[in-house]
C-alpha atoms as a PDB file:
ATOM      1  CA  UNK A   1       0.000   0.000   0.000  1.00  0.00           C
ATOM      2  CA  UNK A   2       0.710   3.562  -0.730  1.00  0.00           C
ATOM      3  CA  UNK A   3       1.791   5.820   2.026  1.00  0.00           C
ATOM      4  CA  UNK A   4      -0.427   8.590  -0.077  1.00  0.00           C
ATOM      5  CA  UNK A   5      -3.161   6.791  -0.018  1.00  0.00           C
ATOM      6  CA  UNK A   6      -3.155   5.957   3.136  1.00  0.00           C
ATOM      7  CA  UNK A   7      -2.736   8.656   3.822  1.00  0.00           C
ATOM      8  CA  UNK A   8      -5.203  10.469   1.849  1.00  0.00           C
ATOM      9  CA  UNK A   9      -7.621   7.580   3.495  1.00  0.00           C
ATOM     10  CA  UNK A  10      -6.962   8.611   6.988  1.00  0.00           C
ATOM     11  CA  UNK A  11      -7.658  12.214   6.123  1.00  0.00           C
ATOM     12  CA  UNK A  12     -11.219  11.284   4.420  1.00  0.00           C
ATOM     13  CA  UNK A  13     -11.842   9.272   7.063  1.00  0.00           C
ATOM     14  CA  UNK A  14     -11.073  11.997   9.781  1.00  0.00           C
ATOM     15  CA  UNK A  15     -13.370  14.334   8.050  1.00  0.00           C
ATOM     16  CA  UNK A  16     -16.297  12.269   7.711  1.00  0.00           C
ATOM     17  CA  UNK A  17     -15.649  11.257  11.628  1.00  0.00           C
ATOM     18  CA  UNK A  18     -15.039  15.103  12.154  1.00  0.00           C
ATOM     19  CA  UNK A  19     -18.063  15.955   9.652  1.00  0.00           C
ATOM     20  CA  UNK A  20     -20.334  13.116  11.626  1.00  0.00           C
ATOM     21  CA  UNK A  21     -19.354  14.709  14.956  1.00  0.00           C
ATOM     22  CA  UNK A  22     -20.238  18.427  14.230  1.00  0.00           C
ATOM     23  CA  UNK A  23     -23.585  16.944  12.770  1.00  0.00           C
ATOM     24  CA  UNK A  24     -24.677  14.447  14.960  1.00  0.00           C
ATOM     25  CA  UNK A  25     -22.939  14.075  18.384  1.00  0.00           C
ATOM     26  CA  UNK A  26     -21.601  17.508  18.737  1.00  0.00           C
ATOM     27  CA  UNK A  27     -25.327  19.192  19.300  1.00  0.00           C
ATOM     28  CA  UNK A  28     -26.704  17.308  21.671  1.00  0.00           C
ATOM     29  CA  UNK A  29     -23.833  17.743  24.099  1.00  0.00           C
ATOM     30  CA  UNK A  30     -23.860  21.279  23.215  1.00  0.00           C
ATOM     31  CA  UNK A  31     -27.827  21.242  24.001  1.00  0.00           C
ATOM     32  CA  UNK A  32     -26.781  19.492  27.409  1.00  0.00           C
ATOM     33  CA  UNK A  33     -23.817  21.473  28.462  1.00  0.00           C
ATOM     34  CA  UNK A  34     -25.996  24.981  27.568  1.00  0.00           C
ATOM     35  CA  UNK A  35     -29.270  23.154  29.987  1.00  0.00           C
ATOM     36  CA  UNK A  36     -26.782  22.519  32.409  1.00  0.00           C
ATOM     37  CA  UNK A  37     -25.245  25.846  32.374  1.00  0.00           C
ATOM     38  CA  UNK A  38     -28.931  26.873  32.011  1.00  0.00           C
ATOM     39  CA  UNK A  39     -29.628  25.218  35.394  1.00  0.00           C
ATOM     40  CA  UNK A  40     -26.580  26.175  37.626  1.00  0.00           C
ATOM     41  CA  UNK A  41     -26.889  29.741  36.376  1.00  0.00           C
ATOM     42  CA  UNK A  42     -30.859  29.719  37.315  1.00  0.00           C
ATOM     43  CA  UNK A  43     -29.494  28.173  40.373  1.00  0.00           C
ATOM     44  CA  UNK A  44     -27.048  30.906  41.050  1.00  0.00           C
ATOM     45  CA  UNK A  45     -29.423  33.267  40.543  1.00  0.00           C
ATOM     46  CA  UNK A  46     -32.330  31.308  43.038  1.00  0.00           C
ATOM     47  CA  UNK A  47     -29.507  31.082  45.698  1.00  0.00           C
ATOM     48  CA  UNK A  48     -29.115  35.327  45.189  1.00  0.00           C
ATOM     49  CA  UNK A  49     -32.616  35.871  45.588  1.00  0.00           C
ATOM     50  CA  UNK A  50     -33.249  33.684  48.398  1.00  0.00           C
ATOM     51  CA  UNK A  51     -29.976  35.451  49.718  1.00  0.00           C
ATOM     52  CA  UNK A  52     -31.704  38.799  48.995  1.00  0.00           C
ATOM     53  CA  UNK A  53     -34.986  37.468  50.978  1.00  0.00           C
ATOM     54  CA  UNK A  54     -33.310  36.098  53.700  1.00  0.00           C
ATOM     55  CA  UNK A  55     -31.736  39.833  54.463  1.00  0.00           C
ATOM     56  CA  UNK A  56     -35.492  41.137  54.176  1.00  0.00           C
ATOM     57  CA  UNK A  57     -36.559  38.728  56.155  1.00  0.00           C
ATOM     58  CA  UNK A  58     -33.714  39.343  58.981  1.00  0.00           C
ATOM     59  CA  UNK A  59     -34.751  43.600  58.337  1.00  0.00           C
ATOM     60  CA  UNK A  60     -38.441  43.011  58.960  1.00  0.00           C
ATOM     61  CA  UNK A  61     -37.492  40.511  62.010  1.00  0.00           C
ATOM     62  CA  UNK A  62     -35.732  43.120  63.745  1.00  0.00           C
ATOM     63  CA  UNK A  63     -38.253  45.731  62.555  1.00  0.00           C
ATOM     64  CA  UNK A  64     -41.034  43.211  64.531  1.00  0.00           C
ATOM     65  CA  UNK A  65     -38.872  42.748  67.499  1.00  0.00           C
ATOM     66  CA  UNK A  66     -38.397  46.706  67.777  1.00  0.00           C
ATOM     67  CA  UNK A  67     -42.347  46.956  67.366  1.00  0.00           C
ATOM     68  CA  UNK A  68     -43.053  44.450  69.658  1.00  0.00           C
ATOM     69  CA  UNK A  69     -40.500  45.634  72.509  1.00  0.00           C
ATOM     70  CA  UNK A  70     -42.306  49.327  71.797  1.00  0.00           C
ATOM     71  CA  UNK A  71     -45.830  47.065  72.066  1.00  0.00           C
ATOM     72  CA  UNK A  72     -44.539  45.569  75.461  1.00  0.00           C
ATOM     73  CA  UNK A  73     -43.168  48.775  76.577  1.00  0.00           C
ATOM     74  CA  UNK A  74     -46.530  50.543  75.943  1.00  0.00           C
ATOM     75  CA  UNK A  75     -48.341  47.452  77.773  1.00  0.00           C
ATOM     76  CA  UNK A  76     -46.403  47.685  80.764  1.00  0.00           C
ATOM     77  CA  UNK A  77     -46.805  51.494  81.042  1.00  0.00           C
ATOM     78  CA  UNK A  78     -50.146  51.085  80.977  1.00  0.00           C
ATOM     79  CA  UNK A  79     -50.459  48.445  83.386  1.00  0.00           C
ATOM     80  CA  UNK A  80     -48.357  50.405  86.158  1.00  0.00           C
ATOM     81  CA  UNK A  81     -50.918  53.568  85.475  1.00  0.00           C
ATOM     82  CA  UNK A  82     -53.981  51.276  85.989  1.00  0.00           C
ATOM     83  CA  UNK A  83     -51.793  49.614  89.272  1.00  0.00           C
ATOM     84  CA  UNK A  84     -51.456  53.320  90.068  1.00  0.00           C
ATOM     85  CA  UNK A  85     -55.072  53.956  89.925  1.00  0.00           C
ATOM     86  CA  UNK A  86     -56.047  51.070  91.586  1.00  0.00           C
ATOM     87  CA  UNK A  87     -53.986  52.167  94.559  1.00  0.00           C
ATOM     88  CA  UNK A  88     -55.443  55.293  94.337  1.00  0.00           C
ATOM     89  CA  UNK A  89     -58.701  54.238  94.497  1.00  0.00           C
ATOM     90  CA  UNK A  90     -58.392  51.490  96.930  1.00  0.00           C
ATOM     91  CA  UNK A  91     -56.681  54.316  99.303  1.00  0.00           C
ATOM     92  CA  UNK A  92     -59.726  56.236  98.676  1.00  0.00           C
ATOM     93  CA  UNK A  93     -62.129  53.320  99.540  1.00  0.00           C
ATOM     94  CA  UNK A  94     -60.381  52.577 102.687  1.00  0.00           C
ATOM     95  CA  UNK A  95     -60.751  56.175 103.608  1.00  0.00           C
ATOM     96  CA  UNK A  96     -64.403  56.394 102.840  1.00  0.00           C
ATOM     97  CA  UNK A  97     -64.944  53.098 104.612  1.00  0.00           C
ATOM     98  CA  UNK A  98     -62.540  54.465 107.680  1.00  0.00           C
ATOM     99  CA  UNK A  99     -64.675  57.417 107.729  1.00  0.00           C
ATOM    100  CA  UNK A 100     -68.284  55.604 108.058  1.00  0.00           C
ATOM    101  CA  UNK A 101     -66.618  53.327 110.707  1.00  0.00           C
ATOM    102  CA  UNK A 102     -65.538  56.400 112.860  1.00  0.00           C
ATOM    103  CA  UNK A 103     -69.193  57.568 112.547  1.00  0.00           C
ATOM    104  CA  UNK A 104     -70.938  54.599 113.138  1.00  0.00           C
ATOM    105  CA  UNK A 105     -68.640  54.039 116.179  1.00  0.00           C
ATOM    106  CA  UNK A 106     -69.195  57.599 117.016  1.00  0.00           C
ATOM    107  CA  UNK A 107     -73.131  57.251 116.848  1.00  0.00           C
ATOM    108  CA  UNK A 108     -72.984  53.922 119.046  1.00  0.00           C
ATOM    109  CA  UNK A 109     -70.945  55.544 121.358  1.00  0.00           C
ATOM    110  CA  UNK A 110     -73.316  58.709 121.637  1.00  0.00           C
ATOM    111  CA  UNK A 111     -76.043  55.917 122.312  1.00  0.00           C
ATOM    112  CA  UNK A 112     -73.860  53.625 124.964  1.00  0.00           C
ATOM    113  CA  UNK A 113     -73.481  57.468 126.515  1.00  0.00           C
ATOM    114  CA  UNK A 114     -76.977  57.989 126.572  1.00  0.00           C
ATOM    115  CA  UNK A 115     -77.819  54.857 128.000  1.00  0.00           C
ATOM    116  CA  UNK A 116     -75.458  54.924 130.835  1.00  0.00           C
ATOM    117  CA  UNK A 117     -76.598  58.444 131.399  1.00  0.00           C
ATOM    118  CA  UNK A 118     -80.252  57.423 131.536  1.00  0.00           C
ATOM    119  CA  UNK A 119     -79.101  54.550 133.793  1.00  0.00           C
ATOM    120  CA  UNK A 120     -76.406  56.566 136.022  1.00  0.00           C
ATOM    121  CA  UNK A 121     -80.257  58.989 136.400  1.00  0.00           C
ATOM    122  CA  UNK A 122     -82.261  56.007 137.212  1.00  0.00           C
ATOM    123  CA  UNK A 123     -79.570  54.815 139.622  1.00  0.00           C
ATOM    124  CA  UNK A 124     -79.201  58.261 141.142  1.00  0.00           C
ATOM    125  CA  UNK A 125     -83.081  58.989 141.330  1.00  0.00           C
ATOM    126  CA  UNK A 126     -83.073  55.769 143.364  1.00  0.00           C
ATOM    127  CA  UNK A 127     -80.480  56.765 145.952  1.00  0.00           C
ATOM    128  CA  UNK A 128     -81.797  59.948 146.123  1.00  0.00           C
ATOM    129  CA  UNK A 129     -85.175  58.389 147.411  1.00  0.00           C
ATOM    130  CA  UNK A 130     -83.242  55.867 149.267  1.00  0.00           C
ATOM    131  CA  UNK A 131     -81.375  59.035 150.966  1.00  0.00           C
ATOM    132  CA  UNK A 132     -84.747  60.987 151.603  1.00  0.00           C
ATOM    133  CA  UNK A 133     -86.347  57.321 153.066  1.00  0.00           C
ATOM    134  CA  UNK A 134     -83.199  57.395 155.430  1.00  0.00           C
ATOM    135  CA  UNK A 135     -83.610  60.810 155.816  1.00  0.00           C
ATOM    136  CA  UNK A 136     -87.399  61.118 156.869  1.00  0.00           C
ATOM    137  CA  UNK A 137     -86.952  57.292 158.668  1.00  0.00           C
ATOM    138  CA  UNK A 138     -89.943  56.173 157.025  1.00  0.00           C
ATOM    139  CA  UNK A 139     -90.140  54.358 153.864  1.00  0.00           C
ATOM    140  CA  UNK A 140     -91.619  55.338 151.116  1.00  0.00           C
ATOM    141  CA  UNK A 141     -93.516  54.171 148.408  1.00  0.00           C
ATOM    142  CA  UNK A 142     -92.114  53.885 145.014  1.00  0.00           C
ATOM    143  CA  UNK A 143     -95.807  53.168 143.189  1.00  0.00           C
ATOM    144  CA  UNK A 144     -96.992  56.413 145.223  1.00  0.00           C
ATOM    145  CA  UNK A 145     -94.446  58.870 144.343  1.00  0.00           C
ATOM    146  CA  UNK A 146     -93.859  57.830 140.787  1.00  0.00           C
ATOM    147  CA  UNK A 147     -94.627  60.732 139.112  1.00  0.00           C
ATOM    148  CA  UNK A 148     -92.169  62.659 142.184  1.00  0.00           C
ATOM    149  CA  UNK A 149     -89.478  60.530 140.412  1.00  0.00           C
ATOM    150  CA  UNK A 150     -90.152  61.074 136.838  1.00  0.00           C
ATOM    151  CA  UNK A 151     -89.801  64.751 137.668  1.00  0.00           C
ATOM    152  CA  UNK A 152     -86.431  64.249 139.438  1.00  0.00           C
ATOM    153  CA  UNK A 153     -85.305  62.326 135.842  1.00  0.00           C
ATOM    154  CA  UNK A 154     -86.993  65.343 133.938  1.00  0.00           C
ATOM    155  CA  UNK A 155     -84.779  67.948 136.028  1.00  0.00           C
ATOM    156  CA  UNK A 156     -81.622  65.974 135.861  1.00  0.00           C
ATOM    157  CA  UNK A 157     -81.503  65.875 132.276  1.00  0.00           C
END
């Protein structure tokens, strides 16, 4: 055999196997190798914007936190204002009901005064007649002189 045509053969030969390539096997890899640069670049770009959400996700976090410390803040002033006016009021209750004690004990002790003065003029109207029976040595009759002793309670009040 001819080294020319051998040669020659091995050239025809590489272009139909170069030709065959380009045609055939060459697009389909290029068709896989652009998908797959397809899906790592849409996958690039997914992984930026969930990137991009996750740092507007941490901003409104801390915006929520800072609202809801202000919210708790607000609560608690409010709560120490009501405690404040509960105080105030039960302060004012006690005093009220203080007050109405003092003057209920006040009134009962007006009446336990009365009483022991009515009894202290009872007690006094009898020794008086008990002083005038020792007195005039004769005893005297508490049915007859009756009305003598409702005037002696009369005068002594």
């Amino acid at each position: 055999m001819n080294l020319n045509a051998t040669f020659i053969a091995q050239m025809l030969v590489f272009f139909i196997f170069g030709w065959f390539t380009m045609r055939f096997v060459w697009p389909p890899m290029r068709r896989a190798l652009d998908d797959r640069a397809k899906r790592i670049a849409d996958g690039l770009a997914a992984a930026e914007r969930g990137n991009m959400t996750l740092k507007e996700a941490e901003v409104r976090i801390r915006q929520l936190e800072s609202e809801a410390r202000a919210h708790a803040q607000e609560i608690l002033a409010q709560a120490e204002k009501r405690g404040a006016v509960l105080i105030d009021e039960a302060k004012t209750a006690s005093k009220e009901e203080g007050d109405r004690l003092i003057v209920a004990a006040k009134a009962e002790i007006e009446s336990e005064v009365q009483r022991a003065k009515d009894a202290l003029r009872d007690h006094v109207a009898q020794l008086a007649v008990a002083g005038a029976e020792k007195i005039l040595r004769r005893e005297i009759n508490a049915q007859a002189h009756a009305d003598l002793l409702a005037q002696l309670r009369q005068e002594l009040r």
